[in-house]
Protein backbone atom coordinates (compact mmCIF):
# COMPACT_ATOMS: atom_id res chain seq x y z
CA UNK A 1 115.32 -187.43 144.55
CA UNK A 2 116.67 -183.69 143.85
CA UNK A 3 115.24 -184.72 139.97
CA UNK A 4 112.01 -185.89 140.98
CA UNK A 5 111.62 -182.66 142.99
CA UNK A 6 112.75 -180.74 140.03
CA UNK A 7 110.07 -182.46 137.80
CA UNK A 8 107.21 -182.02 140.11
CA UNK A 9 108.10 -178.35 140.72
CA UNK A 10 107.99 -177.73 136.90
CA UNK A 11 104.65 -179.38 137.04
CA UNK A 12 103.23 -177.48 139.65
CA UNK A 13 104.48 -174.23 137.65
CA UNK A 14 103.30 -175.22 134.56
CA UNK A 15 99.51 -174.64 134.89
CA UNK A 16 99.99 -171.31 136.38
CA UNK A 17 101.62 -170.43 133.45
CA UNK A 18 98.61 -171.30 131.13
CA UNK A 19 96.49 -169.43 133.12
CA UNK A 20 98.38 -166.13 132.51
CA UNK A 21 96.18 -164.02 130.16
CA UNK A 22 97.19 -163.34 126.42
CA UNK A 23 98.51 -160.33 125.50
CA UNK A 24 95.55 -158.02 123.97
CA UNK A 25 96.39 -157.92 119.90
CA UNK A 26 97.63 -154.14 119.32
CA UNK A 27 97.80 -153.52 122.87
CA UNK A 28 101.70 -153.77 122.50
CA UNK A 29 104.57 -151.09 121.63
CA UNK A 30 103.62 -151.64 117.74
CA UNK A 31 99.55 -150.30 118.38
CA UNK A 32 98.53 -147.79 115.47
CA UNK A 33 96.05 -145.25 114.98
CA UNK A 34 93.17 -146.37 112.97
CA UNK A 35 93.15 -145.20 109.56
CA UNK A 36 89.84 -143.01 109.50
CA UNK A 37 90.82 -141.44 112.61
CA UNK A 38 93.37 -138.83 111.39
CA UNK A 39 91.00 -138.41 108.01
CA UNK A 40 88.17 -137.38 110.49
CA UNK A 41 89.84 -135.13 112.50
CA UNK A 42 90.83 -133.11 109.39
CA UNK A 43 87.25 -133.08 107.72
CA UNK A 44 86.11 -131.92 111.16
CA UNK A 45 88.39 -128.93 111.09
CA UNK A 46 87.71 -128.10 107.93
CA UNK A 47 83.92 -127.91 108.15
CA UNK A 48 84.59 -125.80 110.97
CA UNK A 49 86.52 -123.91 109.04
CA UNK A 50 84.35 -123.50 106.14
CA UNK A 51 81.32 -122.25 108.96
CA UNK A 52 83.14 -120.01 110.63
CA UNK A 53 84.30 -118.66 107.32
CA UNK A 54 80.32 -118.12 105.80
CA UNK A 55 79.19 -116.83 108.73
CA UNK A 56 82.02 -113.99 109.01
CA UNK A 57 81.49 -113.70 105.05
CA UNK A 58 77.31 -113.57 105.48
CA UNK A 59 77.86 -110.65 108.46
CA UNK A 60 80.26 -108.60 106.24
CA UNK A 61 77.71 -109.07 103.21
CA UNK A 62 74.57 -108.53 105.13
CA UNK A 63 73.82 -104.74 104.27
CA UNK A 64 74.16 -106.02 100.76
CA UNK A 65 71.79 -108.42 100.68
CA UNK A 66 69.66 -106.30 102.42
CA UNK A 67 70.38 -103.54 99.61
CA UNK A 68 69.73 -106.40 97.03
CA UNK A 69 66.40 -107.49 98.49
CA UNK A 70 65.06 -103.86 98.62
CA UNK A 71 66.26 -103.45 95.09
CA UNK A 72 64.09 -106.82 93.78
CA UNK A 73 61.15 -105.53 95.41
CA UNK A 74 61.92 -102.03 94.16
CA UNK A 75 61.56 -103.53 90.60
CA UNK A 76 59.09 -105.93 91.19
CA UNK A 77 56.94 -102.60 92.07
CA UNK A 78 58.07 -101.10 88.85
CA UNK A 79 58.02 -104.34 86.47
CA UNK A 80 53.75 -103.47 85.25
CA UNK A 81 55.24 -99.92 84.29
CA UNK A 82 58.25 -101.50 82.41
CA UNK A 83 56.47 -104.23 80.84
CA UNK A 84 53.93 -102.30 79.38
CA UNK A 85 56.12 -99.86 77.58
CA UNK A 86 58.22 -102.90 76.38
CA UNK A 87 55.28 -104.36 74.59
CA UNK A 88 54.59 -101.41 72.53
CA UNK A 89 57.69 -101.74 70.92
CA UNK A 90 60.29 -99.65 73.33
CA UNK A 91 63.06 -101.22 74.54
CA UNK A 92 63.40 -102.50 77.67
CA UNK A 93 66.96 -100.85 79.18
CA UNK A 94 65.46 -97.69 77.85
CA UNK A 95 61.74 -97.98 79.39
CA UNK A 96 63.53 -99.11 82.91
CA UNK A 97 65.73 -95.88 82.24
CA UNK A 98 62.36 -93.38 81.67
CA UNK A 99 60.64 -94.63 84.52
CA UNK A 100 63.89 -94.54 86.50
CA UNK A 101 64.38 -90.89 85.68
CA UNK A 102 60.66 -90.18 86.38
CA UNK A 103 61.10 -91.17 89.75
CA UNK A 104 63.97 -89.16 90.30
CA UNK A 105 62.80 -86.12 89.14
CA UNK A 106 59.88 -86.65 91.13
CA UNK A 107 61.62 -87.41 94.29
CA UNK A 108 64.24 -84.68 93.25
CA UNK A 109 61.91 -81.53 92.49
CA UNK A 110 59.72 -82.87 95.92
CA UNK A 111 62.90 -82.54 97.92
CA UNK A 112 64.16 -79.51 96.80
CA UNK A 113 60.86 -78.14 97.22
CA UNK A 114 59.89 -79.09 101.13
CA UNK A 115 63.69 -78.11 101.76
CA UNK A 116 63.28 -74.64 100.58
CA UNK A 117 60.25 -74.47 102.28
CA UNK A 118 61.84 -75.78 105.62
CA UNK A 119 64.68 -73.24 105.20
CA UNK A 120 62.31 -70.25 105.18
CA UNK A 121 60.29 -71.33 108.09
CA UNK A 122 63.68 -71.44 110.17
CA UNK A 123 64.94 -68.24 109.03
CA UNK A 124 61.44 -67.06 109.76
CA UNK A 125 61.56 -68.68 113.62
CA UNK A 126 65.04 -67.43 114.50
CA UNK A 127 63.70 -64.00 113.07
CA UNK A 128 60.91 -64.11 115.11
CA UNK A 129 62.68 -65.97 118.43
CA UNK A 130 63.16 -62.76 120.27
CA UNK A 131 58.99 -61.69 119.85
CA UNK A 132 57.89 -65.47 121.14
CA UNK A 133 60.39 -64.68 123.77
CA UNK A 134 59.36 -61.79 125.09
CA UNK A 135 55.71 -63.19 124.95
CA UNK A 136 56.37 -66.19 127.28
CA UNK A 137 58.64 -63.83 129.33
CA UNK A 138 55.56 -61.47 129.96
CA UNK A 139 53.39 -64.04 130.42
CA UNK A 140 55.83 -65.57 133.02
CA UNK A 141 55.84 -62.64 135.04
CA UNK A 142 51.93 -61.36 134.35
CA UNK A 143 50.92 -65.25 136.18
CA UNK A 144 53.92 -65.80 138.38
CA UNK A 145 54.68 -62.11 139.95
CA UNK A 146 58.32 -62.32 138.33
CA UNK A 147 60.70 -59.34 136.86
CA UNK A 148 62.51 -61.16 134.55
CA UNK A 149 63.59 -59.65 131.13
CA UNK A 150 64.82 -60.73 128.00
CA UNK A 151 68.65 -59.59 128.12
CA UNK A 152 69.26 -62.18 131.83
CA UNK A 153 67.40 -64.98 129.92
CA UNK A 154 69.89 -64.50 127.28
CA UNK A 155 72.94 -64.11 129.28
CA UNK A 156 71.60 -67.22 131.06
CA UNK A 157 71.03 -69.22 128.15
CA UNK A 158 74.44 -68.18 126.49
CA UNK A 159 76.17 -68.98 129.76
CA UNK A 160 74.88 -72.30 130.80
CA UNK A 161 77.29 -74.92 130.77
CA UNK A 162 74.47 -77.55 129.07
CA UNK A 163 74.19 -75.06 125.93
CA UNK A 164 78.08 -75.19 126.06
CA UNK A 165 78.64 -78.76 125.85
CA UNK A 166 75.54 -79.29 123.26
CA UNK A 167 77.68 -77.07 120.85
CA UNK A 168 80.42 -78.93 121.57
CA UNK A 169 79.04 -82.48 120.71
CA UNK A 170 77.70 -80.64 117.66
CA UNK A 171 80.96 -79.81 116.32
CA UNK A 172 82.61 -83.28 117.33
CA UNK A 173 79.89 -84.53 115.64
CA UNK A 174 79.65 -83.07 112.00
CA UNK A 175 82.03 -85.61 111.02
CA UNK A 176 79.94 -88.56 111.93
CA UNK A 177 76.92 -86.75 109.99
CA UNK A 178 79.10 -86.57 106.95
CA UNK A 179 79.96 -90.08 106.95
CA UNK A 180 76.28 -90.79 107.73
CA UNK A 181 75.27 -88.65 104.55
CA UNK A 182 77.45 -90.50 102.57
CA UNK A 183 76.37 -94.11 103.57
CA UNK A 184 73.01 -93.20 102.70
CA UNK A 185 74.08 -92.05 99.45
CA UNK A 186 76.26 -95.04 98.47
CA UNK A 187 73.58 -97.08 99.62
CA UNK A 188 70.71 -95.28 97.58
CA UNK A 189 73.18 -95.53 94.89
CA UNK A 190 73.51 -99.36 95.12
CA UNK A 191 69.78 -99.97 95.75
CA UNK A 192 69.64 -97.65 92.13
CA UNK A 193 71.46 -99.43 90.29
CA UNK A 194 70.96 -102.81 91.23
CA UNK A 195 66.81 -101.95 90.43
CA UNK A 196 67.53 -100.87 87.34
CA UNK A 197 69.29 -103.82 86.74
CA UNK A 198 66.54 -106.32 87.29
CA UNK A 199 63.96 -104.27 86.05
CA UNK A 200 65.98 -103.68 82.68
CA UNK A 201 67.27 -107.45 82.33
CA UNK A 202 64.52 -109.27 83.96
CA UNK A 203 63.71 -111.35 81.21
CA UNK A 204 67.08 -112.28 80.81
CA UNK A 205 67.39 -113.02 84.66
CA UNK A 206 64.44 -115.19 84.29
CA UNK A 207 65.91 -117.17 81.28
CA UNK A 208 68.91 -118.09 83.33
CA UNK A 209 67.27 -119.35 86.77
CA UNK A 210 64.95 -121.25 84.39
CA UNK A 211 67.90 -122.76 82.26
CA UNK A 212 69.04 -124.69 85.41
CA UNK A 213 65.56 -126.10 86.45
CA UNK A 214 63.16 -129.01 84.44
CA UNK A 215 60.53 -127.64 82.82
CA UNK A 216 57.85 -128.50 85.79
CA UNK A 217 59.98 -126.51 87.89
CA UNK A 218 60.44 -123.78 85.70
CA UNK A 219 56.50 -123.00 85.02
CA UNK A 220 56.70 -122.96 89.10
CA UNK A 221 59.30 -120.21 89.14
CA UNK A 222 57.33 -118.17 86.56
CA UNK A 223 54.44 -118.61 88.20
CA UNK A 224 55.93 -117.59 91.62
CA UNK A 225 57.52 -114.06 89.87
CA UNK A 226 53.95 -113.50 88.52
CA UNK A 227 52.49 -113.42 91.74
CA UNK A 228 55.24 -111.59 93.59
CA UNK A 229 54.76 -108.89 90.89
CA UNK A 230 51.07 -108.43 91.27
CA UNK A 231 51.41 -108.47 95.12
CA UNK A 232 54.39 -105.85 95.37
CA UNK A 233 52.04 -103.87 92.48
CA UNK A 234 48.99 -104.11 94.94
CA UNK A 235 51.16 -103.47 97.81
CA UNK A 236 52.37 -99.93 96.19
CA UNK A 237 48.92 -99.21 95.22
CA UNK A 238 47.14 -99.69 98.77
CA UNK A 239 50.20 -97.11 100.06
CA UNK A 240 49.62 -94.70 97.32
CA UNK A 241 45.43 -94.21 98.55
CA UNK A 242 46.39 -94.19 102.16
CA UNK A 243 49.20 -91.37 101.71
CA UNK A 244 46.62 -89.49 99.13
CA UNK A 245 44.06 -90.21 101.93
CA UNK A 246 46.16 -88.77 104.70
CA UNK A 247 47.38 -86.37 102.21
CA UNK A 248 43.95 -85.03 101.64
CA UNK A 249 42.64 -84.96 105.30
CA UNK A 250 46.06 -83.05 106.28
CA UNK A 251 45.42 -80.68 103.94
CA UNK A 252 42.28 -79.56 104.78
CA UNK A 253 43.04 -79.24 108.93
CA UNK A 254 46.41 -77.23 107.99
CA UNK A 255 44.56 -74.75 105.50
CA UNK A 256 41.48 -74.33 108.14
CA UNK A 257 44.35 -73.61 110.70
CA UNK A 258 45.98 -70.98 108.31
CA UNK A 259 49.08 -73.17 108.19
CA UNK A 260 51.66 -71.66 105.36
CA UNK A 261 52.65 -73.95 102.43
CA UNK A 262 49.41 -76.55 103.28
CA UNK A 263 49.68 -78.74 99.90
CA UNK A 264 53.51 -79.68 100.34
CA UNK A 265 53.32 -79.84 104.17
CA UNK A 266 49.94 -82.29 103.28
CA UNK A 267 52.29 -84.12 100.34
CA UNK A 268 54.91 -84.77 102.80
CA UNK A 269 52.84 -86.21 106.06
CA UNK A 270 51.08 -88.49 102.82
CA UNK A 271 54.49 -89.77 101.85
CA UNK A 272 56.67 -89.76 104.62
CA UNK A 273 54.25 -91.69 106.86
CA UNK A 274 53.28 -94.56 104.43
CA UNK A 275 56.37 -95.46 102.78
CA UNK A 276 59.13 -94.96 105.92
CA UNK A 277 58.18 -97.44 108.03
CA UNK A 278 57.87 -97.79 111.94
CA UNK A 279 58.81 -93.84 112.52
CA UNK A 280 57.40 -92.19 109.21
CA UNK A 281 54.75 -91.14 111.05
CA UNK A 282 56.72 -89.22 113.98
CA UNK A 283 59.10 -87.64 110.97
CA UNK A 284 55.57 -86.68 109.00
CA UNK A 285 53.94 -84.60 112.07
CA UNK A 286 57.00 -82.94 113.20
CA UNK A 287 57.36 -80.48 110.21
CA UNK A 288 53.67 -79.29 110.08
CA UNK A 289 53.76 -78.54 113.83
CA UNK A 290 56.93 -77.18 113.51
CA UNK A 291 55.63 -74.53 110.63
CA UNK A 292 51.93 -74.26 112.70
CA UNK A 293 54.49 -72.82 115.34
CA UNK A 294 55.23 -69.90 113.49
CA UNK A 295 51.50 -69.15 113.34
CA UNK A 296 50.51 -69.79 116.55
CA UNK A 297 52.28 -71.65 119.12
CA UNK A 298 48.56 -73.05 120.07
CA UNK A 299 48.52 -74.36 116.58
CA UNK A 300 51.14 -77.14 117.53
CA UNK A 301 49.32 -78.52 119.90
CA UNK A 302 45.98 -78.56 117.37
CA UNK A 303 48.17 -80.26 114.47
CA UNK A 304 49.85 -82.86 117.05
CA UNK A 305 46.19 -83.84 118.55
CA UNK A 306 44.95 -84.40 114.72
CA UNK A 307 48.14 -86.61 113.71
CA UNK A 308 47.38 -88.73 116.82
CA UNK A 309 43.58 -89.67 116.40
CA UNK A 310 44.50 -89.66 112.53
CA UNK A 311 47.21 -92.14 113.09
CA UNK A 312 44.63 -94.15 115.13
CA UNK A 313 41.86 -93.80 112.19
CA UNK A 314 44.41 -95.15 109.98
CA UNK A 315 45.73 -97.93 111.71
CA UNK A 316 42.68 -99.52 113.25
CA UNK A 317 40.27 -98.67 110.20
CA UNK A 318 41.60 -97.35 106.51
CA UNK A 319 44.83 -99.71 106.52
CA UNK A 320 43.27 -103.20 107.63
CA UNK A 321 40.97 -102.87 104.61
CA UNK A 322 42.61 -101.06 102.09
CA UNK A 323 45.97 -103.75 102.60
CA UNK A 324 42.96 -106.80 102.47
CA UNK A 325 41.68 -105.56 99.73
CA UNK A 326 45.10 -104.66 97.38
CA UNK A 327 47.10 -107.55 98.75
CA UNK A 328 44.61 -109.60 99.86
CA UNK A 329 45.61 -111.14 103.18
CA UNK A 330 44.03 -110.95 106.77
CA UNK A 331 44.63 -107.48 108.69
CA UNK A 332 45.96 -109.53 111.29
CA UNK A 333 47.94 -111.30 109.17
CA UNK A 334 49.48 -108.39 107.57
CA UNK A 335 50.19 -106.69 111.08
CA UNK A 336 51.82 -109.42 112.52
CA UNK A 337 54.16 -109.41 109.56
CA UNK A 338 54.77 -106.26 109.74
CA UNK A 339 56.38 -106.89 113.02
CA UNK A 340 57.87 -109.94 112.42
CA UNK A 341 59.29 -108.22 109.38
CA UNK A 342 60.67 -105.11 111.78
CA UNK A 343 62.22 -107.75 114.22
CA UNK A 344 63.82 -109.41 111.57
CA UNK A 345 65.45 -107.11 109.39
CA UNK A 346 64.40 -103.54 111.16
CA UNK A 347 62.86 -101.11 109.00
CA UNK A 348 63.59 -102.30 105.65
CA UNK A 349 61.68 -105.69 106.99
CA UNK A 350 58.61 -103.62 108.08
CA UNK A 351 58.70 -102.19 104.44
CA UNK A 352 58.85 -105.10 102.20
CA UNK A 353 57.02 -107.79 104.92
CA UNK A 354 53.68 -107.62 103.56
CA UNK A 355 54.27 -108.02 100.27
CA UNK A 356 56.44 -110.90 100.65
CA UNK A 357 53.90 -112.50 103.02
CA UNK A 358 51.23 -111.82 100.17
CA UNK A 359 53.57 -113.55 97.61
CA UNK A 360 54.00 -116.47 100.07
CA UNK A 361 50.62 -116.87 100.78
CA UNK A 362 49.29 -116.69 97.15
CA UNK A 363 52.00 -119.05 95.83
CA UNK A 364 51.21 -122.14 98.59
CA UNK A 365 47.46 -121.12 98.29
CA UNK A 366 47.75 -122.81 94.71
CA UNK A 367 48.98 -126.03 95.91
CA UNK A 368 47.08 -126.82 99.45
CA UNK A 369 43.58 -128.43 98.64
CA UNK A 370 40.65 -126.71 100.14
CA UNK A 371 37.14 -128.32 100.70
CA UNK A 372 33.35 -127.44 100.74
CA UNK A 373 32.74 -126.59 104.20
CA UNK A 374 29.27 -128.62 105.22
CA UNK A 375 26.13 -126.71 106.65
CA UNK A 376 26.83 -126.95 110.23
CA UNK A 377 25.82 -124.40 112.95
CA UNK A 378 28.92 -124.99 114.91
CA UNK A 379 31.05 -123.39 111.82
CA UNK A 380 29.20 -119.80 112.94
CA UNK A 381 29.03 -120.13 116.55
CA UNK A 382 25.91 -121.64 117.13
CA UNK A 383 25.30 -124.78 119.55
CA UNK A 384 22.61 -126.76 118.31
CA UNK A 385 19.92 -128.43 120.09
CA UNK A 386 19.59 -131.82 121.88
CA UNK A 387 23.00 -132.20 121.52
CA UNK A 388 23.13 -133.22 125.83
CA UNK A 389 25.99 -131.08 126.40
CA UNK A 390 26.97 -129.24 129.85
CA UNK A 391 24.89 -129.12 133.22
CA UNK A 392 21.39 -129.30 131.45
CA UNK A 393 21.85 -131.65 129.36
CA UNK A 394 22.62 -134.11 131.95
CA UNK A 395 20.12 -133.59 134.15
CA UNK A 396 17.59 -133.50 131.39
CA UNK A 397 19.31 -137.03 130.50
CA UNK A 398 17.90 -140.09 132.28
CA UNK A 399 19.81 -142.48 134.14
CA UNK A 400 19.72 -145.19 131.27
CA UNK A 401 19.29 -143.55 128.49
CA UNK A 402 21.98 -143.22 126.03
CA UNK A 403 24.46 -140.15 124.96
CA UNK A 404 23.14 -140.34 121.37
CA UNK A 405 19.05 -140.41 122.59
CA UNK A 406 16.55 -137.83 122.87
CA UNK A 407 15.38 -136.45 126.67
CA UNK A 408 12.22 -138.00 127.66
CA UNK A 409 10.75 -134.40 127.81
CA UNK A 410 11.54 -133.48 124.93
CA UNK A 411 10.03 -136.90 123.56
CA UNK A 412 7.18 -136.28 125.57
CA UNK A 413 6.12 -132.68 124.18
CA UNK A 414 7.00 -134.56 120.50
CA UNK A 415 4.20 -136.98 120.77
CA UNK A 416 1.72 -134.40 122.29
């Protein structure tokens, strides 16, 4: 008996036992990590890596990129100049030198010029401070019953603490000037040199961006530099007859005003506002009024009202179709990239943006395909007639007549 109950108790165990799940494969002590896992992990740091690395290498480089974009514009502007001295036998490095140097001295002897000119007229106001003072102070107290004089405005002046800490930041802030001076010169060096390098080699540079692309690609490349030459060429022009147009009309209202030095005063507001971008035109008017000050203090206020409504003239009228007509693109299309241009890359965007929009545009207006537009009123505006559209037109409709059909009146009145 104690075997038979041994038997039937090993039964009765026995199917629970092949119930029991089987152990998972790999879910053991001996489970690895699949192979790609590890290799993944790596290539995933190492991208990130390499990202974080080009972007902290792009934002280190970025004011030279800048300084090499304004330099291939620069010598897209001066590649007609270049070209056509190289094809009367000069050589190129030489002809990109003479026009180089022509610039310079240009730029140089217009500087030195206006600076002398500035220098005087501030030697001349702080010469003349204690007259314009005396004048305010006696009109003061010929309109206002006051006593003052000019020796307590002085001390008062001298002694005020805002005059104290202005000279203060002054002098704590030479240094940052210097360095500021210095920037700008390294980077007007750079822009120099890197110009004269594209304008002297740009054959060469050519050659070697088309020795890496098939020869369909390389008559587009060609093509493309063509067009971005002619552009930044009609780009320069269009700023040249605005500044000799503002140049002009400055001229005449500062030498009717008896304004000193009128023609370089008139040179500068020509310049300065058309080729520095987004505040030229603030930096243009504040010389003139400041030397129309040493006239007549009235003056200033005669020069500022003229730069305003000129500025307004210019904006709204001469520049729209002078920049459609040079570079050839919509005036709205041209001032919206001259914003998109400022809010992209600041100043130096709002300088080079149209241009580079012109380029764009003239280098996809070759490949889109454009149609004959059909006769139809609608292009201009006009609605034309028996068309059935709005409130009229469906009362005018009959109940079962058809969208397409003519109104019965106007059927009528056809057969009488």
């Amino acid at each position: 008996m104690a075997r038979t109950d041994e038997t039937g108790r090993a039964d009765a165990q026995a199917p629970a036992s092949d119930t029991e799940p089987n152990p998972q494969p790999g879910a053991g002590a001996g489970a690895r990590m699949p192979r790609w896992l590890p290799r993944s992990m790596v290539l995933a740091l190492l991208l990130v890596g390499v990202f974080q690395l080009g972007s902290w290498a792009f934002h280190q480089l970025l004011g030279l990129l800048i300084n090499i974009l304004i330099a291939f514009f620069l010598a897209l502007a001066i590649e007609p100049a270049v070209s056509r001295m190289a094809a009367r036998g000069m050589r190129r490095g030489l002809a990109a030198f003479l026009v180089f140097l022509g610039l310079v001295v240009a730029t140089s002897g217009f500087v030195t010029l206006l600076g002398s000119v500035l220098a005087e007229q501030v030697i001349k106001i702080v010469e003349d401070f204690p007259a314009y003072l005396d004048s305010v102070i006696n009109w003061v107290n010929a309109h206002f019953n006051t006593e003052l004089k000019r020796v307590d405005v002085q001390e008062g002046l001298l002694r005020s603490a805002w005059l104290r800490e202005y000279v203060e930041n002054s002098a704590t802030g030479v240094l940052d000037v210097s360095a500021q001076v210095l920037g700008g010169l390294f980077q007007l060096l750079t822009i120099t040199l890197f110009s004269f390098y594209f304008a002297a080699d740009g054959p060469r540079l050519r050659r070697a961006i088309c020795s890496v692309l098939p020869p369909a690609k390389q008559a587009e490349v060609l093509r493309a530099w063509e067009i971005a030459v002619a552009k930044t060429g009609g780009y320069i022009h269009s700023r040249g007859l605005m500044a000799l147009v503002s140049g002009v009309a400055h001229y005449i209202v500062l030498e009717a005003l008896g304004v000193p030095y009128a023609p370089v005063l008139a040179m500068w507001v020509g310049l300065v506002s058309q080729f520095i971008p987004t505040i030229g035109t603030y930096l243009a008017g504040a010389l003139p009024m400041l030397i129309a000050f040493t006239v007549d203090p009235w003056y200033t206020l005669w020069v500022l009202i003229f730069v305003v409504v000129y500025q307004q003239f210019e904006n709204y009228l001469l520049q729209p179709k002078l920049t459609a007509k040079t570079v050839d693109i919509h005036p709205a299309v041209a001032f919206g990239s001259v914003i998109a241009g400022t809010a992209l890359l600041g100043a130096v965007g709002a300088l080079i943006a149209i241009p580079a929009v012109a380029t764009l545009q003239a280098f996809l207006g070759a490949y889109v395909k454009r149609y004959d537009v059909t006769d139809d009123p609608r292009v201009e505006g006009h609605r034309t007639r028996g068309t059935g559209g709005g409130l009229v037109g469906r009362l005018r409709r009959l109940p079962g007549q058809k969208a397409g059909e003519p109104a019965m009146a106007d059927a009528t009145d056809s057969a009488s």
